[in-house]
Protein backbone atom coordinates (compact mmCIF):
# COMPACT_ATOMS: atom_id res chain seq x y z
CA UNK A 1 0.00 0.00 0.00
CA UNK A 2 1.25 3.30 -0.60
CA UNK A 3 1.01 6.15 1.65
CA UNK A 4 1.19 9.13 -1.21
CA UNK A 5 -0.98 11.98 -1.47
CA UNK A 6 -2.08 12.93 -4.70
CA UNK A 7 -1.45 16.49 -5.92
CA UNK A 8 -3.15 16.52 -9.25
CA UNK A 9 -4.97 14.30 -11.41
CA UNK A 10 -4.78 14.92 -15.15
CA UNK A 11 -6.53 13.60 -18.57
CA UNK A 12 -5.68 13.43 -21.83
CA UNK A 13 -6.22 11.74 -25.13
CA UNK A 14 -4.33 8.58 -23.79
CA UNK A 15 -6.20 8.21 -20.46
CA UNK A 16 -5.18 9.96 -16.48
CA UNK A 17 -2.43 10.57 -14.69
CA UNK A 18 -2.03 11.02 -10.75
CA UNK A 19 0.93 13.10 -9.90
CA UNK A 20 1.91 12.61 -6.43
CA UNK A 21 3.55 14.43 -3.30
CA UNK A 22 5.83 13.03 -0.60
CA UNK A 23 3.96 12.36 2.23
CA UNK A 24 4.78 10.92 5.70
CA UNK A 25 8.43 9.89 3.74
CA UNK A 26 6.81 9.12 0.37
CA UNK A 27 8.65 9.60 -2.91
CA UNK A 28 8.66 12.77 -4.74
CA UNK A 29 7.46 13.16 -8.10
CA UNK A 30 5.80 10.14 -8.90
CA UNK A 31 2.99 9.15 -11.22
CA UNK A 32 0.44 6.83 -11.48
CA UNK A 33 -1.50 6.82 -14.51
CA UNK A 34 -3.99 4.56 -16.68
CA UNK A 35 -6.29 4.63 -19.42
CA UNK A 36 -9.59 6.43 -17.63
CA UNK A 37 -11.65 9.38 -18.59
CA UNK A 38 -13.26 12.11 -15.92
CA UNK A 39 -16.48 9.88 -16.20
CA UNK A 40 -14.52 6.35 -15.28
CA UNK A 41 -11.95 7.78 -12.82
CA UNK A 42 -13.82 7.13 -9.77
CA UNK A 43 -15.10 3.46 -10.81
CA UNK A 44 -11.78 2.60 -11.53
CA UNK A 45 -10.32 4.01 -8.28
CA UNK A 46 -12.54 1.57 -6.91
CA UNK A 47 -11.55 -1.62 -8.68
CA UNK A 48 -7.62 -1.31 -8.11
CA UNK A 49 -6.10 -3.35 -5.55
CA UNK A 50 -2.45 -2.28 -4.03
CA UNK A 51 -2.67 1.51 -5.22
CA UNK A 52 -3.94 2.95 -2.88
CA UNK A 53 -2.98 6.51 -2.84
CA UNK A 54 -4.81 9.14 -1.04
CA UNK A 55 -6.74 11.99 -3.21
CA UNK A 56 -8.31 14.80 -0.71
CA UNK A 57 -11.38 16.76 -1.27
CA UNK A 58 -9.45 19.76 -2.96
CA UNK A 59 -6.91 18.33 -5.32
CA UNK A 60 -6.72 20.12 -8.50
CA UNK A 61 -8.65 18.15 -11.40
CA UNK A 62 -7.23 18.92 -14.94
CA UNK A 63 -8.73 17.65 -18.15
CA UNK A 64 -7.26 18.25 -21.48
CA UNK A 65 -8.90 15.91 -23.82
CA UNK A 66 -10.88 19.06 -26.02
CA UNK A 67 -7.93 21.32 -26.35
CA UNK A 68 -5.91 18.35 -27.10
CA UNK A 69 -7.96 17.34 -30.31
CA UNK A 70 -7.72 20.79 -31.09
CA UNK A 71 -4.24 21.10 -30.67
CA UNK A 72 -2.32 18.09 -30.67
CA UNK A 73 1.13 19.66 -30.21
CA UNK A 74 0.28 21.04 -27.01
CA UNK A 75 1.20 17.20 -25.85
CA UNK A 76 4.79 17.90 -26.98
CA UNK A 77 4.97 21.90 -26.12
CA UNK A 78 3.59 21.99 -22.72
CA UNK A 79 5.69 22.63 -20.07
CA UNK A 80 6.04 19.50 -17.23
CA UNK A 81 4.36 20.21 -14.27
CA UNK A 82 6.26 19.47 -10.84
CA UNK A 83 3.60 19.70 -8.20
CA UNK A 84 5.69 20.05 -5.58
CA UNK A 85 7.87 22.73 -6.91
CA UNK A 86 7.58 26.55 -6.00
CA UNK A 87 9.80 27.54 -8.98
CA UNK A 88 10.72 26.57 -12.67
CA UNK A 89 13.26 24.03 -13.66
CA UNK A 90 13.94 25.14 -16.99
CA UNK A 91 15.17 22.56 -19.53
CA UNK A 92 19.38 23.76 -19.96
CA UNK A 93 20.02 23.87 -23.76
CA UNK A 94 21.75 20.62 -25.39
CA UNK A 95 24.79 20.63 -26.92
CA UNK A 96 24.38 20.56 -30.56
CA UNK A 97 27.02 17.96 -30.45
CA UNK A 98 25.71 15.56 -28.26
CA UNK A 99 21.91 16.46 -29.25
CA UNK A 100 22.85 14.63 -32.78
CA UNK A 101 23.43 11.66 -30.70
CA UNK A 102 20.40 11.28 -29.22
CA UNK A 103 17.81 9.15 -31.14
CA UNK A 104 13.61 9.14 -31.35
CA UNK A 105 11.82 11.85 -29.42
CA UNK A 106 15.11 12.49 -27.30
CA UNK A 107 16.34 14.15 -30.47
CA UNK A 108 13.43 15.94 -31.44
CA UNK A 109 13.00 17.36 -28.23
CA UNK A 110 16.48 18.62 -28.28
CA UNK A 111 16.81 19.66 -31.31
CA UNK A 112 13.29 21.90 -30.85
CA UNK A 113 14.94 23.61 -28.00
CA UNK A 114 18.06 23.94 -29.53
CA UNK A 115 16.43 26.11 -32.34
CA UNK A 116 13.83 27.57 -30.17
CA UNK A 117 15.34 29.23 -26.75
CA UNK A 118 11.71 29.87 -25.61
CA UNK A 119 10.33 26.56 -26.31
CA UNK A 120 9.37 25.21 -22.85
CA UNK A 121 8.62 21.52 -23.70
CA UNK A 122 11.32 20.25 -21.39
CA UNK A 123 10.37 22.65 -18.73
CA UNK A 124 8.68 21.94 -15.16
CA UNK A 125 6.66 24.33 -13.53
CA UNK A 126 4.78 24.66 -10.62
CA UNK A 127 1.67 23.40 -10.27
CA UNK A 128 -0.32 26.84 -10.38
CA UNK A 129 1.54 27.97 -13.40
CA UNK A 130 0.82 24.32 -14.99
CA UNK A 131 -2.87 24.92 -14.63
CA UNK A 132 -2.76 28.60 -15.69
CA UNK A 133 -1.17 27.10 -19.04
CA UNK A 134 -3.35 24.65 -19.56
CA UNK A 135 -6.96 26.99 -18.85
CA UNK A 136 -5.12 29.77 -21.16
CA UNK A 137 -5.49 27.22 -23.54
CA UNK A 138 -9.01 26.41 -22.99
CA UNK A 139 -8.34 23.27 -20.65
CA UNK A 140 -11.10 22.43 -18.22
CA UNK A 141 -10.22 22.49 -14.13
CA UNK A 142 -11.48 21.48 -11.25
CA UNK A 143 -10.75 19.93 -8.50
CA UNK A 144 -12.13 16.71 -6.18
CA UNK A 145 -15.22 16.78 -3.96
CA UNK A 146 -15.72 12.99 -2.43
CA UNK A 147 -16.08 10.81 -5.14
CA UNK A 148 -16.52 13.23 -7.80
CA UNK A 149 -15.27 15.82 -9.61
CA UNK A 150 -16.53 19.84 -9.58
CA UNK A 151 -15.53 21.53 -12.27
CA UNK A 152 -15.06 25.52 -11.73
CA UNK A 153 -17.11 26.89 -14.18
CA UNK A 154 -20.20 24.61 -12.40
CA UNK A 155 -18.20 24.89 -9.01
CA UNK A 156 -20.77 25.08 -5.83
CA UNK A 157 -20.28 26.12 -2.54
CA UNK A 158 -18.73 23.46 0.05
CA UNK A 159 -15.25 21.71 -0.95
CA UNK A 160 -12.67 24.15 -1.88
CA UNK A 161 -10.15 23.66 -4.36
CA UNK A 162 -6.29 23.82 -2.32
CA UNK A 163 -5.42 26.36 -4.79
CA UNK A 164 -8.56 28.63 -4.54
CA UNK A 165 -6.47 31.49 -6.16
CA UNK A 166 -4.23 30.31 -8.40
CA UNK A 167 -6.39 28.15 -10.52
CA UNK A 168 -9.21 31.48 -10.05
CA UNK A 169 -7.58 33.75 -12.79
């Protein structure tokens, strides 16, 4: 059994992913992610046996899935998000050099921010800033209220989000 806390819980084309935070001596930065929508999530939470992370009333909800038919790139562009961080970790430029010897999506991904100094693909950014990104974009947020989610443009009073103002823009 695992004793993390879950800091956000994202969808996209390809299904969810939990981000975690340490907690009680947890690991930092770890995922766990499958192949559910916002209207499966909570079934599926259910079924699974030996993951049993903890996701309180609060934690940001982030759901992609429209913006990313629209704009499949954003997959690849996006910044990382590091939920735990309260700063960026930007992505140091490649050498040129050693970028040629990378191969697949390693390459490409250098090579982009080799010829694009503002590209922030390889970035990670807070969570706040993640979720500002995202809703610039025309991503849906929310965040979790028992066994459900409440998304902020239907949001009702009761449960409120950890991040009342950054995710409030």
């Amino acid at each position: 059994m695992f004793n993390d806390e879950v800091g956000l819980i994202e969808f996209g084309l390809g299904g969810h992913t939990e981000h975690l935070v340490p907690v009680n001596g947890g690991s930092w930065g770890g995922t766990c992610s499958g192949y559910q929508s916002p209207e499966s999530f909570w079934g599926h939470v259910e079924k699974r046996d030996g993951l049993r992370h903890v996701i309180p009333d609060g934690t940001p909800v982030l759901d992609r899935c429209d913006v990313l038919r629209k704009h499949p790139e954003y997959a690849f562009n996006s910044p990382m998000v590091g939920v735990a961080l309260d700063h960026v970790e930007r992505c140091p430029e490649p050498d040129p050099l050693m970028a040629m010897g990378f191969g697949g999506a390693f390459k490409a991904f250098a090579l982009k921010r080799i010829a694009d100094k503002e590209w922030s693909g390889l970035d990670t950014i807070p969570l706040a800033s993640y979720l500002h990104w995202w809703v610039k974009r025309g991503a849906r947020v929310g965040f979790t209220s028992g066994r459900s989610f409440v998304w902020l443009d239907d949001a009702k009073l009761g449960v409120r989000p950890k991040l009342v103002q950054p995710i409030l823009f």
